[in-house]
N, C-alpha and C. Protein backbone atom coordinates (compact mmCIF):
# COMPACT_ATOMS: atom_id res chain seq x y z
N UNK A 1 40.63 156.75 -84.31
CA UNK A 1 40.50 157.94 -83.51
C UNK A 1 40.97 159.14 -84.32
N UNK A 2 40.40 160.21 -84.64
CA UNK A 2 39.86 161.41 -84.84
C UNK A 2 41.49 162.34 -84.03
N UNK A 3 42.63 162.94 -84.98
CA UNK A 3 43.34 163.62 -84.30
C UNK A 3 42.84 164.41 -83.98
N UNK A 4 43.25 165.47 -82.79
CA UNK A 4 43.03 166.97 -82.37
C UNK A 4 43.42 167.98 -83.52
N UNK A 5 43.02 169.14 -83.57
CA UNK A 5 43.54 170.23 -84.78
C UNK A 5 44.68 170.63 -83.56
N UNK A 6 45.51 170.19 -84.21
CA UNK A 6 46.85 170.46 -83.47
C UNK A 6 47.30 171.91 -84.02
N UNK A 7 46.97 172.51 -84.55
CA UNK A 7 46.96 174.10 -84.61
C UNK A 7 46.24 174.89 -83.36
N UNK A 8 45.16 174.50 -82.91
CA UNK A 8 45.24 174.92 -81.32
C UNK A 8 46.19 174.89 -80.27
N UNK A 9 46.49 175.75 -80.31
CA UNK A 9 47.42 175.62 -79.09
C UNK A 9 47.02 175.51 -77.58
N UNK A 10 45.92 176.56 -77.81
CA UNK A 10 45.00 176.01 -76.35
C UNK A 10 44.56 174.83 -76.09
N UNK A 11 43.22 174.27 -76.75
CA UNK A 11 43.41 172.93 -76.96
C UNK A 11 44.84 171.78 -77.03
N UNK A 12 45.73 171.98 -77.29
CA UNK A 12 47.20 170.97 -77.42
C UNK A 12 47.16 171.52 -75.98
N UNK A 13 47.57 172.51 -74.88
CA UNK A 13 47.79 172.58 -73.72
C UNK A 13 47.32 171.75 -72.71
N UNK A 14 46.16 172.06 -73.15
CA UNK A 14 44.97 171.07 -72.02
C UNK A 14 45.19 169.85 -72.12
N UNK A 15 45.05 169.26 -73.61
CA UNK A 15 45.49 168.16 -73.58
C UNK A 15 46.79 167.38 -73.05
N UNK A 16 47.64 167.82 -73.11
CA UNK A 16 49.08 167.83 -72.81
C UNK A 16 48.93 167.71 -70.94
N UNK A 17 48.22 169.00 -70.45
CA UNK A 17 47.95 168.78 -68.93
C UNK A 17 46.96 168.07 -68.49
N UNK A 18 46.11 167.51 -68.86
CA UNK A 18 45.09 166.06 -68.69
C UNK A 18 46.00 164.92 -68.90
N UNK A 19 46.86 164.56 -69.75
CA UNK A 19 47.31 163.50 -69.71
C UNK A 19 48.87 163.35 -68.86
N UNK A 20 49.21 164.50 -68.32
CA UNK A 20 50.31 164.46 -67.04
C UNK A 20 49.39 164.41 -65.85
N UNK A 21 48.56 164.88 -65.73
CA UNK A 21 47.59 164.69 -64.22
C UNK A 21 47.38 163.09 -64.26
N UNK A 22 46.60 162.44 -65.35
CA UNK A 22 46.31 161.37 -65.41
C UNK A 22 47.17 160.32 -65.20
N UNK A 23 48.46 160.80 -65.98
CA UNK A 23 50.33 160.05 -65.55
C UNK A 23 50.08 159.93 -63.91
N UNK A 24 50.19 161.23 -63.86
CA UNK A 24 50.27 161.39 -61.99
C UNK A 24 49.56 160.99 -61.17
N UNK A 25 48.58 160.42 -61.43
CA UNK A 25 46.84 159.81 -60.75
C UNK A 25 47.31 157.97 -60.80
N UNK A 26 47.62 157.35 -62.15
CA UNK A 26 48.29 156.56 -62.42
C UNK A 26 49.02 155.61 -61.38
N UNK A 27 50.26 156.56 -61.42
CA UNK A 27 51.47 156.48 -60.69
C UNK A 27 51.30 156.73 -59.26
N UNK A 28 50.20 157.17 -58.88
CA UNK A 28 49.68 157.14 -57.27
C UNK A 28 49.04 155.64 -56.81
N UNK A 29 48.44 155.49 -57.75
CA UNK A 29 47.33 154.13 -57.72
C UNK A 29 48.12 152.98 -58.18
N UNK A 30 49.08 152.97 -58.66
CA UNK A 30 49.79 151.79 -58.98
C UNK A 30 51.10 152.02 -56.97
N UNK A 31 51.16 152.96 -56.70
CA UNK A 31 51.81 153.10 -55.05
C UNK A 31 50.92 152.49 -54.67
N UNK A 32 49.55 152.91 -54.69
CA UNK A 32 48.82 152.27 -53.50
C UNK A 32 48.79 150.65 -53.61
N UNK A 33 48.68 150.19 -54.47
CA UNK A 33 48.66 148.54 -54.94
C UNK A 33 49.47 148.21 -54.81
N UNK A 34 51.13 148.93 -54.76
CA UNK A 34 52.15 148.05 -54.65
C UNK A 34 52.60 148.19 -52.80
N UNK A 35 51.80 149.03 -52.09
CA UNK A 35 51.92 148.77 -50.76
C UNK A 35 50.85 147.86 -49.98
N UNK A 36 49.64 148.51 -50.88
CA UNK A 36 48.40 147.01 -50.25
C UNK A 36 48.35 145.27 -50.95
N UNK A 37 48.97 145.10 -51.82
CA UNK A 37 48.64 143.72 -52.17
C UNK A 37 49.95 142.83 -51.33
N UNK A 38 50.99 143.14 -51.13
CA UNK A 38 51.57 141.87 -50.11
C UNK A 38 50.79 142.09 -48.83
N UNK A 39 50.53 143.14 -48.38
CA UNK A 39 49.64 142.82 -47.16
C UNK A 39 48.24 142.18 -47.29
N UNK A 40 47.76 141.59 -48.80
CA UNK A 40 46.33 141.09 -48.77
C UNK A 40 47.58 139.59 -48.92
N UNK A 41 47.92 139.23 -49.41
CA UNK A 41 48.31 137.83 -50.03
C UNK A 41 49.02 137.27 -48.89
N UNK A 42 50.04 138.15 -47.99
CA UNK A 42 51.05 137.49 -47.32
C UNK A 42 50.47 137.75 -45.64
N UNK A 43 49.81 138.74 -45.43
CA UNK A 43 49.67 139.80 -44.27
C UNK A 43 50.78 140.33 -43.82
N UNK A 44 51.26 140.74 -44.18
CA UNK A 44 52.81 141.79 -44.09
C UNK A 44 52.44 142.91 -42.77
N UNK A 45 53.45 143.01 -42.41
CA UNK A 45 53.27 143.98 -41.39
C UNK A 45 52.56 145.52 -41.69
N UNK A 46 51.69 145.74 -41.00
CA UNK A 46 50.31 147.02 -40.99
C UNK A 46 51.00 148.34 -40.10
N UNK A 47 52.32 148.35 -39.08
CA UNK A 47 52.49 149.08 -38.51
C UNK A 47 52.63 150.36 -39.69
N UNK A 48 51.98 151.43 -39.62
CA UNK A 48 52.65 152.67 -39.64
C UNK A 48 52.14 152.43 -41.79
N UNK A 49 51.11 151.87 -41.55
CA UNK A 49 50.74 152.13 -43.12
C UNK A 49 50.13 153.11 -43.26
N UNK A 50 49.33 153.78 -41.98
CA UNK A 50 48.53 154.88 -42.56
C UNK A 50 49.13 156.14 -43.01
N UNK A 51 50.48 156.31 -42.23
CA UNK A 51 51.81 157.11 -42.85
C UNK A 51 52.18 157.18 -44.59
N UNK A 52 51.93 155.82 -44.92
CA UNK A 52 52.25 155.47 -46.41
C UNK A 52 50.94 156.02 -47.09
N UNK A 53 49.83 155.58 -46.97
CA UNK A 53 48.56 155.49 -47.60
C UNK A 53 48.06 157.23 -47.62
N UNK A 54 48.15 157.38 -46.77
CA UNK A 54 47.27 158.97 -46.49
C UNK A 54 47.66 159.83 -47.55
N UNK A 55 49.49 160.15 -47.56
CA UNK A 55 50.29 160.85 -48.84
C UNK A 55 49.81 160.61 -50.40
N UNK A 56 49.34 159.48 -50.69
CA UNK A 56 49.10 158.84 -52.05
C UNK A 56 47.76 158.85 -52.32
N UNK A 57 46.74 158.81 -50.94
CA UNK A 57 45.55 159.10 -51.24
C UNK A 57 45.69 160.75 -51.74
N UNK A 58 45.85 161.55 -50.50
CA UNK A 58 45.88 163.36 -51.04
C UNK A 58 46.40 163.48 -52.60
N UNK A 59 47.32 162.55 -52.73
CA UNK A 59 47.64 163.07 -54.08
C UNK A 59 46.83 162.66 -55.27
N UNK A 60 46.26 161.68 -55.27
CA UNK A 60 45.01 161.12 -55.92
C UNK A 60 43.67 162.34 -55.98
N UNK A 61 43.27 162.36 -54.88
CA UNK A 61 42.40 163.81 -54.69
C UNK A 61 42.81 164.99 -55.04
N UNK A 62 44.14 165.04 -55.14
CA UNK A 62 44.20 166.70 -55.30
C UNK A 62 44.78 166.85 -57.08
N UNK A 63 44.98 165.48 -57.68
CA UNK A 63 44.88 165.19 -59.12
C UNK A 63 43.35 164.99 -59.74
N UNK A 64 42.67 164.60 -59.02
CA UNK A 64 41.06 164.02 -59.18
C UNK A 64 40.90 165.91 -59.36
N UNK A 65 40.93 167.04 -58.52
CA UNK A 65 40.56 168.08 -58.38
C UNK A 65 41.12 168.83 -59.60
N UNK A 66 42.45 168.86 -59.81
CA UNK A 66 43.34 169.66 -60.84
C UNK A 66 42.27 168.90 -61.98
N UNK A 67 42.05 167.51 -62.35
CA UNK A 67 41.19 167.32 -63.57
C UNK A 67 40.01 168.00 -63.43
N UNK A 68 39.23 168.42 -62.73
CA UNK A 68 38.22 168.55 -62.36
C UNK A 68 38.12 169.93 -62.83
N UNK A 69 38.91 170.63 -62.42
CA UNK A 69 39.50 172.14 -62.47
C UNK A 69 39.44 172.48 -64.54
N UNK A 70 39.87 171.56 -65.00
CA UNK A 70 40.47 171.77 -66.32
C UNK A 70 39.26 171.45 -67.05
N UNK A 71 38.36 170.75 -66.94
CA UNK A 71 36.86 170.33 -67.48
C UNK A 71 36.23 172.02 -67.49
């Protein structure tokens, strides 16, 4: 792989904020898996997941958007 001309500074920015959004997109989607897979394997209690799920989805979407934004 081909470094960036790290003399851009603009370019180094973007890059730098694509790969914290992507951290942050990540780290949402690894929440969501670690609240839905004991409820696929064990059936764990469902009360009051949509409380959990809804927060981690928005933040997924509104990281999906900030990338979106930076393209």
């Amino acid at each position: 792989m081909k470094l960036p001309d790290l003399s851009d500074e603009a370019k180094m920015a973007l890059i730098g904020r694509q790969t914290v959004l992507r951290r942050a997109k990540k780290d949402a989607l690894q929440e969501l898996r670690d609240l839905l897979v004991p409820m696929l394997n064990t059936g764990a209690e469902t009360q009051g997941i949509r409380a959990k799920l809804l927060p981690l989805i928005e933040q997924v979407e509104a990281v999906d958007e900030a990338l979106e934004a930076l393209s």
